[in-house]
C-alpha atoms as a PDB file:
ATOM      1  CA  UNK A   1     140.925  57.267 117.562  1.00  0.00           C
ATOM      2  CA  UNK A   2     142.908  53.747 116.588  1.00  0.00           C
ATOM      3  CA  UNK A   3     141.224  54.798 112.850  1.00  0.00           C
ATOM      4  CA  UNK A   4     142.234  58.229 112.238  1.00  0.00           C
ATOM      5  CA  UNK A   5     145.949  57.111 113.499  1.00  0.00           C
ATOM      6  CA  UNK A   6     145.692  54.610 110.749  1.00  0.00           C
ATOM      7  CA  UNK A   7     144.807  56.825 107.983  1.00  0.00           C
ATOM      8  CA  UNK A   8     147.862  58.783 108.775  1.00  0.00           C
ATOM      9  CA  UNK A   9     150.172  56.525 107.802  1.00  0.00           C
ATOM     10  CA  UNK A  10     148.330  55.364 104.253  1.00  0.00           C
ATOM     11  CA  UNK A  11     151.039  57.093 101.590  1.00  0.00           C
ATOM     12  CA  UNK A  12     149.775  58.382  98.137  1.00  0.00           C
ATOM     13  CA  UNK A  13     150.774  60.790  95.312  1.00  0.00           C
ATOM     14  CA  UNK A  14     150.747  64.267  95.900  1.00  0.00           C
ATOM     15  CA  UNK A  15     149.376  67.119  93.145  1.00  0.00           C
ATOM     16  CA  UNK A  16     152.934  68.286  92.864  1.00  0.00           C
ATOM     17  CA  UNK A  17     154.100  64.613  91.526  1.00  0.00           C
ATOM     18  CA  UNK A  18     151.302  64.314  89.172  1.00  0.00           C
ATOM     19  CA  UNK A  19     152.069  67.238  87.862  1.00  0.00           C
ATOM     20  CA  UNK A  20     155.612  66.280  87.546  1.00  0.00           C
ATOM     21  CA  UNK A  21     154.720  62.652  86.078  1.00  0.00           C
ATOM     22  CA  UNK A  22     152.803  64.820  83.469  1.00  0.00           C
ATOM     23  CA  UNK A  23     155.245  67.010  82.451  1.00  0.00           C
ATOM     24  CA  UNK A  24     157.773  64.791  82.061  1.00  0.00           C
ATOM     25  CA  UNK A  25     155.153  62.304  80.182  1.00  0.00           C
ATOM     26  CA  UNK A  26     154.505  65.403  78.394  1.00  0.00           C
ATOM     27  CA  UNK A  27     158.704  65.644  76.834  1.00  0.00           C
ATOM     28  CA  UNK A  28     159.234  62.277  76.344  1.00  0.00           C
ATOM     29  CA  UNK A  29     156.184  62.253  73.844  1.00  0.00           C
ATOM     30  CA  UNK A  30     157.464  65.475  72.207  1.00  0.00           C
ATOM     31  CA  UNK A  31     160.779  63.972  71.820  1.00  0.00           C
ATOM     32  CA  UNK A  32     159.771  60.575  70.543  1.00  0.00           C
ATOM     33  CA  UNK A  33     157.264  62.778  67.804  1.00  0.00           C
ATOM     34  CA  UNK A  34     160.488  64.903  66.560  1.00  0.00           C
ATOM     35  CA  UNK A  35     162.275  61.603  66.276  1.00  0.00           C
ATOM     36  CA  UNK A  36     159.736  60.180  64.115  1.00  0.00           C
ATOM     37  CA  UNK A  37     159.279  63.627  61.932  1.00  0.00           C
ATOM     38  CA  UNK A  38     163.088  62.855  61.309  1.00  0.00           C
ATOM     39  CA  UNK A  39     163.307  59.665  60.708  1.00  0.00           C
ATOM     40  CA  UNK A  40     159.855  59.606  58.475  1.00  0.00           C
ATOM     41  CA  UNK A  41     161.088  62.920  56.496  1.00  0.00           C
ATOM     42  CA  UNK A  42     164.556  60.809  55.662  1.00  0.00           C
ATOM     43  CA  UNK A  43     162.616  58.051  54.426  1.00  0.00           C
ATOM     44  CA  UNK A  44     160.795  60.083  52.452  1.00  0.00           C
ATOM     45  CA  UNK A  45     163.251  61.901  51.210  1.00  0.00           C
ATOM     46  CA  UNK A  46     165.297  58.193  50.038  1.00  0.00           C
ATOM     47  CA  UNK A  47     161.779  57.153  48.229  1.00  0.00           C
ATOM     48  CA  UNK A  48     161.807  60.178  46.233  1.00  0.00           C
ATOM     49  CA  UNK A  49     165.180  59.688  45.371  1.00  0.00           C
ATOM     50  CA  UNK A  50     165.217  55.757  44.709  1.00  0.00           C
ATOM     51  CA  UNK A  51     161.889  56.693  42.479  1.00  0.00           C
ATOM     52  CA  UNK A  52     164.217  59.607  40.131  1.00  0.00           C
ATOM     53  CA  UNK A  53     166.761  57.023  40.048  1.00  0.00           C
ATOM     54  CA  UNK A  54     164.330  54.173  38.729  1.00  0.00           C
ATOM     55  CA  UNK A  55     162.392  56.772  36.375  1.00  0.00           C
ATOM     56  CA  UNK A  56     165.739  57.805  35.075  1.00  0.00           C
ATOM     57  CA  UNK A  57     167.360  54.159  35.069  1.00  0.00           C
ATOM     58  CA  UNK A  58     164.344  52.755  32.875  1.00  0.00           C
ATOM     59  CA  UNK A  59     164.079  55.490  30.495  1.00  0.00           C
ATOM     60  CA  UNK A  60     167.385  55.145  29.759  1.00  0.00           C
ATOM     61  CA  UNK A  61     167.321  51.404  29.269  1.00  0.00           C
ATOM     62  CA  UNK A  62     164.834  51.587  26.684  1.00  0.00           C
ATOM     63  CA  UNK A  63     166.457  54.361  24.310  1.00  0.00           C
ATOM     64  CA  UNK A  64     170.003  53.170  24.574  1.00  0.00           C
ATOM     65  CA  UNK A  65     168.194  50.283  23.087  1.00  0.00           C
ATOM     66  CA  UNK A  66     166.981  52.285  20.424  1.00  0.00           C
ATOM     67  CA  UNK A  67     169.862  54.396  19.467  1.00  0.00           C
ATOM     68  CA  UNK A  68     171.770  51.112  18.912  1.00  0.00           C
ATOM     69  CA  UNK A  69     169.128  49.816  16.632  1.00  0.00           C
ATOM     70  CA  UNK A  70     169.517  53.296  14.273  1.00  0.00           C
ATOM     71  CA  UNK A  71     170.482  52.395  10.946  1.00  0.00           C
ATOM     72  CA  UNK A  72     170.105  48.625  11.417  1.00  0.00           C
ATOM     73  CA  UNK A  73     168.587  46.976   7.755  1.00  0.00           C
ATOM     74  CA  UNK A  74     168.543  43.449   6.274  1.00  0.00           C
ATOM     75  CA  UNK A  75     170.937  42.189   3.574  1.00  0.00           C
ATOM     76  CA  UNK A  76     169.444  43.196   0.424  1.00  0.00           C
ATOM     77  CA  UNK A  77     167.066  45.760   1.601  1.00  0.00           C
ATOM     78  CA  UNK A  78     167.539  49.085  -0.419  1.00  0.00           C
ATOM     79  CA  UNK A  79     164.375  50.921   0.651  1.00  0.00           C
ATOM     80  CA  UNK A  80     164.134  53.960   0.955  1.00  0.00           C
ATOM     81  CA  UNK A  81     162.120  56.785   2.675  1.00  0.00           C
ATOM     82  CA  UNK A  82     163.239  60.015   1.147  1.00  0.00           C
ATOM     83  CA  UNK A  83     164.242  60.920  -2.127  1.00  0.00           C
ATOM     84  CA  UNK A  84     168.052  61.067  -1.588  1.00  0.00           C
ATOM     85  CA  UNK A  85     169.958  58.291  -2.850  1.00  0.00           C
ATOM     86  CA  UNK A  86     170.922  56.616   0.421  1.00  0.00           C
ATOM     87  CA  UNK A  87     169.490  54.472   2.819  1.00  0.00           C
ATOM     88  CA  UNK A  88     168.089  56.819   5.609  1.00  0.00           C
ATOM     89  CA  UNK A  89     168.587  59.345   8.116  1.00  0.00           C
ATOM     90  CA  UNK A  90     169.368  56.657  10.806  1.00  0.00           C
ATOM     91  CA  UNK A  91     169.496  59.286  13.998  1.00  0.00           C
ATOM     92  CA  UNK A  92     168.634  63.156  13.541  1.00  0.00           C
ATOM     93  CA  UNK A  93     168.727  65.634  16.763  1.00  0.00           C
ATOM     94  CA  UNK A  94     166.919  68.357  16.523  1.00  0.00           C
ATOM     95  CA  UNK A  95     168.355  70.940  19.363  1.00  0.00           C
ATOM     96  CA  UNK A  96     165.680  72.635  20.950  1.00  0.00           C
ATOM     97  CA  UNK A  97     166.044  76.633  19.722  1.00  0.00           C
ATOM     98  CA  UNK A  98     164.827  77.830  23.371  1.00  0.00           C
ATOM     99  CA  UNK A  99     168.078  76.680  25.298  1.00  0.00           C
ATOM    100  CA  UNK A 100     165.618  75.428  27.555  1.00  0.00           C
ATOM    101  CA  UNK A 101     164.491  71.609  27.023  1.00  0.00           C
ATOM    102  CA  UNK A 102     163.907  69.360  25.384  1.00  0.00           C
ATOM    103  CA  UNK A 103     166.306  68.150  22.135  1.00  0.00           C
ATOM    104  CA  UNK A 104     164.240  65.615  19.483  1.00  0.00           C
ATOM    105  CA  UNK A 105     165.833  62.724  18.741  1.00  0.00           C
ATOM    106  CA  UNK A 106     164.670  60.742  15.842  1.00  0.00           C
ATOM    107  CA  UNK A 107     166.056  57.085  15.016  1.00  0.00           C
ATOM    108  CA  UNK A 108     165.353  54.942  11.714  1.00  0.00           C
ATOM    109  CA  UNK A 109     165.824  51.378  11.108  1.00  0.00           C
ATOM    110  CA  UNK A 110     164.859  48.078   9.350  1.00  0.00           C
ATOM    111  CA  UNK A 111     162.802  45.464   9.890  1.00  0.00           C
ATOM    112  CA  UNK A 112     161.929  42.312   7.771  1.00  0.00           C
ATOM    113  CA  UNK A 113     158.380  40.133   7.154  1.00  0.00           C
ATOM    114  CA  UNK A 114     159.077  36.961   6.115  1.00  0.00           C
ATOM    115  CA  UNK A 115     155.119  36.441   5.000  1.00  0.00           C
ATOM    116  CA  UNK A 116     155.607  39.286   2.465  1.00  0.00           C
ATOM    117  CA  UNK A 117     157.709  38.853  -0.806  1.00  0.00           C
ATOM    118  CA  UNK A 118     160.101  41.418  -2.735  1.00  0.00           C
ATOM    119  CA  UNK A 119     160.767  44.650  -1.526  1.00  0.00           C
ATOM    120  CA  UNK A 120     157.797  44.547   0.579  1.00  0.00           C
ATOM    121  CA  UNK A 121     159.199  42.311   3.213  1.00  0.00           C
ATOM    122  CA  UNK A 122     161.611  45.050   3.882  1.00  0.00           C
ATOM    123  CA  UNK A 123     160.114  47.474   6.950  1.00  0.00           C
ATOM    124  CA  UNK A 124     161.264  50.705   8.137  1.00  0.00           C
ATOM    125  CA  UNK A 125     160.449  52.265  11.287  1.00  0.00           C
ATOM    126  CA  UNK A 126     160.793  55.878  12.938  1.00  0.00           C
ATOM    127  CA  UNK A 127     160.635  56.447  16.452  1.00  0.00           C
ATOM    128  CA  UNK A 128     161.017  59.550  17.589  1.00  0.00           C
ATOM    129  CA  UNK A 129     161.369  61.177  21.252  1.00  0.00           C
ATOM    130  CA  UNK A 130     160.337  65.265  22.191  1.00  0.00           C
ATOM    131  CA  UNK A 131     159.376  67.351  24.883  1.00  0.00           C
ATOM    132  CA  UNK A 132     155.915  68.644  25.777  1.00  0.00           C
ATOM    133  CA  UNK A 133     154.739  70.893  28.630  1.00  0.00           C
ATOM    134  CA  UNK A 134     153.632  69.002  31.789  1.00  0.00           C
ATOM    135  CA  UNK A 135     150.801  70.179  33.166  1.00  0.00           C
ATOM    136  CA  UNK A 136     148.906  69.586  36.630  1.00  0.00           C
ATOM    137  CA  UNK A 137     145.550  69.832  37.864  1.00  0.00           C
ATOM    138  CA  UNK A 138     145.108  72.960  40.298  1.00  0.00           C
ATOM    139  CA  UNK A 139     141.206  73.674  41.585  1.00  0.00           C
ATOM    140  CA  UNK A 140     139.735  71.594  38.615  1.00  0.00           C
ATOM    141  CA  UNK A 141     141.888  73.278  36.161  1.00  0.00           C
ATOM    142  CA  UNK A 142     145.125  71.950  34.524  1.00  0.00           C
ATOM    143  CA  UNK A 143     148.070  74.417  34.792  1.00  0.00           C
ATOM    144  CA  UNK A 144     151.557  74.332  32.968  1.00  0.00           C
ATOM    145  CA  UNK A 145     154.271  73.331  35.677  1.00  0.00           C
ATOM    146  CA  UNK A 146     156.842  76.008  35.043  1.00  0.00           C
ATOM    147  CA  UNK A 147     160.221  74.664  33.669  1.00  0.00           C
ATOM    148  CA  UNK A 148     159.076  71.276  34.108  1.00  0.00           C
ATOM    149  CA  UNK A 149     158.392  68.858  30.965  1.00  0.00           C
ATOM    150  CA  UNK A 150     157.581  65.332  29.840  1.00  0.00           C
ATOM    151  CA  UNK A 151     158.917  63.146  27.568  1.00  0.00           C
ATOM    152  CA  UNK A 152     156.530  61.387  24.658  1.00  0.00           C
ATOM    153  CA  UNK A 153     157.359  58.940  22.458  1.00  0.00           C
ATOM    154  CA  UNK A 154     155.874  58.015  18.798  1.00  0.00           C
ATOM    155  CA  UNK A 155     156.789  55.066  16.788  1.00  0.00           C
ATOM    156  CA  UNK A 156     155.570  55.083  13.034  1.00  0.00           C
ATOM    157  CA  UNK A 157     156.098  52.871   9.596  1.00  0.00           C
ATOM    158  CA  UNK A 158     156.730  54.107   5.876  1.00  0.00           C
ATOM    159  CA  UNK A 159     153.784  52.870   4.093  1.00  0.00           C
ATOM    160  CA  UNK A 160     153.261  53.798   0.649  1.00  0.00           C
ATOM    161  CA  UNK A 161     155.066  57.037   0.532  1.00  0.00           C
ATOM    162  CA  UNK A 162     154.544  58.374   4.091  1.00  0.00           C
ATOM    163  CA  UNK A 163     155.021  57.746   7.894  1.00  0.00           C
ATOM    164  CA  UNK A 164     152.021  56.096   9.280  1.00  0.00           C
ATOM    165  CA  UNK A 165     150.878  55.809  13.043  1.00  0.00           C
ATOM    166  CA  UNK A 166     149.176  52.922  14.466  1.00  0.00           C
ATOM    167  CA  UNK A 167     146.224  55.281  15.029  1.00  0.00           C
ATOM    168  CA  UNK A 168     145.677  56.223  11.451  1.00  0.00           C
ATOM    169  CA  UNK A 169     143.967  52.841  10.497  1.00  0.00           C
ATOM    170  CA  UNK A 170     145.874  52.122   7.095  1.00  0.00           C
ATOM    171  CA  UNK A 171     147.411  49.225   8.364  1.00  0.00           C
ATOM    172  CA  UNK A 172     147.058  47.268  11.525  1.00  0.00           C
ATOM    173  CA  UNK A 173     150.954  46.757  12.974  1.00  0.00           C
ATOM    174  CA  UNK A 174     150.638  46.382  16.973  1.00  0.00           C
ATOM    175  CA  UNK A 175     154.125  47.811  16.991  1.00  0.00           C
ATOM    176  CA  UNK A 176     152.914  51.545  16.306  1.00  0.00           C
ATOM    177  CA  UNK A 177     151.723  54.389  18.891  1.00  0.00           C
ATOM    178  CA  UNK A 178     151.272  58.061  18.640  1.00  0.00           C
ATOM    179  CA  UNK A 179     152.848  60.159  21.704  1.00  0.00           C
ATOM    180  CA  UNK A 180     152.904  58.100  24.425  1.00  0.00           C
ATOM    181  CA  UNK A 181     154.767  59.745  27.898  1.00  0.00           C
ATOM    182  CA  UNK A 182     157.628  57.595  28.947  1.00  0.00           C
ATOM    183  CA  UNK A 183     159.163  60.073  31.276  1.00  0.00           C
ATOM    184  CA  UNK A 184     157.587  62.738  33.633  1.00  0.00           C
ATOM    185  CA  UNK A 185     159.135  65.526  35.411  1.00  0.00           C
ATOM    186  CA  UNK A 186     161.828  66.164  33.035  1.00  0.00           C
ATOM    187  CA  UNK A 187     163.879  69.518  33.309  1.00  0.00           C
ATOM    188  CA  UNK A 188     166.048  68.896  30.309  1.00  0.00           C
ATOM    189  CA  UNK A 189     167.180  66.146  27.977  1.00  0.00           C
ATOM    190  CA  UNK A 190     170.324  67.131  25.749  1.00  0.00           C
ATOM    191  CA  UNK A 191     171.359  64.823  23.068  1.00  0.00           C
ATOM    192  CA  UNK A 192     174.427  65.330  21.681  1.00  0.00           C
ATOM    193  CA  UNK A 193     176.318  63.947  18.425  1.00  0.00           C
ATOM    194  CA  UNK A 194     179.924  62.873  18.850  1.00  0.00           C
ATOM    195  CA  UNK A 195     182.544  61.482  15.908  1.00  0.00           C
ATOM    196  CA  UNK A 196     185.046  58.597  16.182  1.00  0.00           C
ATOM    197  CA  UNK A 197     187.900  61.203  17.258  1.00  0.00           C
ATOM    198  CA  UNK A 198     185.226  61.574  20.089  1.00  0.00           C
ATOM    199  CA  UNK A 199     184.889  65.567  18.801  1.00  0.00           C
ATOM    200  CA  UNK A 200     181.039  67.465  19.129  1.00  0.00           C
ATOM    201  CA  UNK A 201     179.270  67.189  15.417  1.00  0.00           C
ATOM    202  CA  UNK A 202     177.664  71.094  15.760  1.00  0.00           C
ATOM    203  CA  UNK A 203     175.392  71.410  14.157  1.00  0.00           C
ATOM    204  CA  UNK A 204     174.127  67.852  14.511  1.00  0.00           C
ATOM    205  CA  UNK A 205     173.708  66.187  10.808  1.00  0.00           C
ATOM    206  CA  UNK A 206     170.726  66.801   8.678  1.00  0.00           C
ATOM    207  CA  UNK A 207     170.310  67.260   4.917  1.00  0.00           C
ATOM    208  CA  UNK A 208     169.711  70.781   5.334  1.00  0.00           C
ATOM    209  CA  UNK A 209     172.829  71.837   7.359  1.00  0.00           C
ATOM    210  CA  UNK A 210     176.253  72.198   6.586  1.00  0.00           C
ATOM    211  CA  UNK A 211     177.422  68.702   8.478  1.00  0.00           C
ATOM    212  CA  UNK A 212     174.914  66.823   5.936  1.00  0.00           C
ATOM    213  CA  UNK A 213     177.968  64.775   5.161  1.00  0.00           C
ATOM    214  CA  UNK A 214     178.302  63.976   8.166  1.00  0.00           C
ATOM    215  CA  UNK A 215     175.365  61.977   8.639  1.00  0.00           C
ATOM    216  CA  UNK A 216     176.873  58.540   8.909  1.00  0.00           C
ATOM    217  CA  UNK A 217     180.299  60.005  11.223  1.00  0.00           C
ATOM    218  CA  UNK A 218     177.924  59.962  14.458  1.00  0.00           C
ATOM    219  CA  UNK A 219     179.997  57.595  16.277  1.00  0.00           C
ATOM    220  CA  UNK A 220     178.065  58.399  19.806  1.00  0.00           C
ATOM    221  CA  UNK A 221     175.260  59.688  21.226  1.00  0.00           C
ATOM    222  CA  UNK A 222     175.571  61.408  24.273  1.00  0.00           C
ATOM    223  CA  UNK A 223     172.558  61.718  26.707  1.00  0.00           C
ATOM    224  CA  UNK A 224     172.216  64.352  29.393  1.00  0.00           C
ATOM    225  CA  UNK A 225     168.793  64.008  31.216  1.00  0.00           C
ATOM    226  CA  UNK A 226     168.002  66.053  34.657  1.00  0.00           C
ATOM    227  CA  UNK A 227     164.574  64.566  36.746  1.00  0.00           C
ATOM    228  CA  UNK A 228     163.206  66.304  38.972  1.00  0.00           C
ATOM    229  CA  UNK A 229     161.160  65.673  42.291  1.00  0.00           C
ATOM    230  CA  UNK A 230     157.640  65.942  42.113  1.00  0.00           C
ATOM    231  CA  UNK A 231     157.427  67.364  45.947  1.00  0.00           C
ATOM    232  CA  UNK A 232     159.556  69.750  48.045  1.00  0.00           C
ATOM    233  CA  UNK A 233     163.080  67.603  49.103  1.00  0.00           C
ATOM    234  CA  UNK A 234     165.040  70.204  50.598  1.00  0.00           C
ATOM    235  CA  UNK A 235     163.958  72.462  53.687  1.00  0.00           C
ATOM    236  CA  UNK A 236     164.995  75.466  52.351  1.00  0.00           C
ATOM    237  CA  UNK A 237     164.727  77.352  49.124  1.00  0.00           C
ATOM    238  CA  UNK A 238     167.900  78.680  47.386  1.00  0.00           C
ATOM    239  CA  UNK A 239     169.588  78.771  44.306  1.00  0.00           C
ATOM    240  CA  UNK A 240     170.828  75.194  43.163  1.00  0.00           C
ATOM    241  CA  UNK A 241     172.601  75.137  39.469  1.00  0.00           C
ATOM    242  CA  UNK A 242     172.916  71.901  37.121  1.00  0.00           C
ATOM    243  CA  UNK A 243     175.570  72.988  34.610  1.00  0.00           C
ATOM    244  CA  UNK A 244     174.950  71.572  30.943  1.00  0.00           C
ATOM    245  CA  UNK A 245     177.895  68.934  29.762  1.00  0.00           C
ATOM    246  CA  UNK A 246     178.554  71.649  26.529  1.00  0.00           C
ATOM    247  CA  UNK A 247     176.611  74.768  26.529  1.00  0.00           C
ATOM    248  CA  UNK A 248     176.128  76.933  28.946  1.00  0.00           C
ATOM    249  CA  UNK A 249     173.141  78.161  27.765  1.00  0.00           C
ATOM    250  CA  UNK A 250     171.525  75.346  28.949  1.00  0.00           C
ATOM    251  CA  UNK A 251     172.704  75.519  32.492  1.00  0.00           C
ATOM    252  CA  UNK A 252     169.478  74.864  34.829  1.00  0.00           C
ATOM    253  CA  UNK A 253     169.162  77.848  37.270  1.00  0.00           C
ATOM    254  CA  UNK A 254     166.491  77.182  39.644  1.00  0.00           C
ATOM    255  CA  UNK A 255     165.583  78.689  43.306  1.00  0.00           C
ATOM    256  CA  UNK A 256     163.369  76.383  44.888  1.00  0.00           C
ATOM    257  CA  UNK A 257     163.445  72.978  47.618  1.00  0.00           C
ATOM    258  CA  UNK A 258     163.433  70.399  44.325  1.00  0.00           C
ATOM    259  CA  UNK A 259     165.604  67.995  44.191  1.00  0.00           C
ATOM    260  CA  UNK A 260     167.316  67.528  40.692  1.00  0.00           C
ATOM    261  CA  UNK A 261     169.197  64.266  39.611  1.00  0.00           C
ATOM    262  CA  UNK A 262     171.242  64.237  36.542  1.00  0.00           C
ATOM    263  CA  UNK A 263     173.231  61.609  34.259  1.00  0.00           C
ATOM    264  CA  UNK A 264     175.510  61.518  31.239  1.00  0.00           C
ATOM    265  CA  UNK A 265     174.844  58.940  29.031  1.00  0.00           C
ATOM    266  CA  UNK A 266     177.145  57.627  26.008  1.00  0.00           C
ATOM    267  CA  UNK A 267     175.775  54.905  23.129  1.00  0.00           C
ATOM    268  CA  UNK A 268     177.428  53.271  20.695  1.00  0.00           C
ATOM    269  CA  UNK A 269     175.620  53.303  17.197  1.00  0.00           C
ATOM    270  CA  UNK A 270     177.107  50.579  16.242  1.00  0.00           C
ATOM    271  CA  UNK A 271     174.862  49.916  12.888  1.00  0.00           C
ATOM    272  CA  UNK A 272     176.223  53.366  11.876  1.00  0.00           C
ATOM    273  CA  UNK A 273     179.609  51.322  11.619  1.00  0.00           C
ATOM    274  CA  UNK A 274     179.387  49.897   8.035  1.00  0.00           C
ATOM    275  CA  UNK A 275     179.293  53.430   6.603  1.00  0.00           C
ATOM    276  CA  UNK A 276     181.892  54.661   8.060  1.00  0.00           C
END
């Protein structure tokens, strides 16, 4: 009898407080999982971001670089690659007919060999920048992602009459390449020609338009480039507009959860100066 009085008064956990223990086990887990969602969706969503930014940041770097280089030559060097009776075309834009992307930009300029003699020491190079397609593999195949474009880059050197690549084995200069991408997921890239009085050159010079003599009045170049995310930023899909800097037919009209980052760029071409 002195044992089952005992036992009596031994205290434990009911079903009803497990139960209890579990569900509130249960909430706390739940709310700590929606916290992380949250904060790991923000951090993804500042990655994808820095990573336009950087994309956009370096691109940029390299052909400001360029654009101020158009039109640079050595004193005494006269050559010439065309058969007009001026230096060179040192920038040409060719605007992209589509309204849609992407403007060519080509850029000439001088070099010098100090191992060669005469007129042969004298180098010119063209680089020149374009739009292609981007495409993406989907089930094994490779698929054109709509609106969505990269940018590729070819440097070549006038050799005997013509424009040679580094791939076309008539001379070995480790400074030539043939379309190389320097800038995925590009939506547009707008160049833009702009005088001293800081007025739009349209069309943009060329020997075959009407602004022909304006070929050496580029003052500026004006950049506008749009990136794109590669994934889904936003949580839900509507209509987000990017408005071109002067035509609206270029305005980007898209319904979807990309993010888009744009930037307006201005160079000098300052070796355009000595023309003027």
């Amino acid at each position: 009898m002195k044992n089952i009085k005992n036992n009596k008064n031994i205290k434990g956990i009911t079903l009803i407080e497990i139960l209890i223990s579990i569900v509130i086990s249960t909430l706390m887990m739940a709310a700590m999982f929606t916290s992380y969602n949250v904060v790991n969706g923000s951090y993804s969503q500042i990655i994808d971001k820095a990573n336009i930014s950087n994309s956009s940041r370096v691109f940029v770097e390299m052909i400001t670089k360029e654009i101020r280089m158009a039109g640079f030559k050595y004193f005494d060097d006269n050559k010439l690659t065309n058969t007009n009776n001026i230096f060179d075309i040192p920038i040409e834009i060719q605007k992209d007919p589509a309204n849609t992307c992407c403007d060519k930009l080509i850029i000439i300029y001088g070099d010098f060999d100090e191992k060669k003699i005469g007129d042969e020491k004298f180098i010119r190079y063209k680089i020149t920048y374009e739009g292609q397609q981007q495409q993406e593999i989907k089930n094994g195949v490779k698929v054109n992602i709509v609106g969505i474009y990269e940018i590729i880059k070819s440097k070549e050197k006038w050799v005997n009459g013509q424009w040679v690549e580094g791939d076309r084995n008539l001379l070995r200069d480790d400074q030539l390449y043939s379309k190389e991408v320097v800038a995925s997921y590009v939506s547009d890239i707008e160049f833009t020609a702009i005088d001293k009085l800081g007025i739009r050159i349209t069309p943009p010079p060329s020997y075959t338009n009407v602004n022909k003599d304006k070929i050496y009045s580029i003052y500026n170049v004006e950049m506008f480039l749009t990136f794109r995310s590669k994934k889904d930023f936003f949580r839900d899909s509507k209509k987000r507009t990017i408005n071109s800097t002067h035509d609206e037919l270029r305005d980007q009209k898209n319904t979807d959860k990309f993010l888009r980052d744009s930037m307006t760029i201005t160079t000098f071409t300052r070796n355009l100066e000595v023309y003027r």
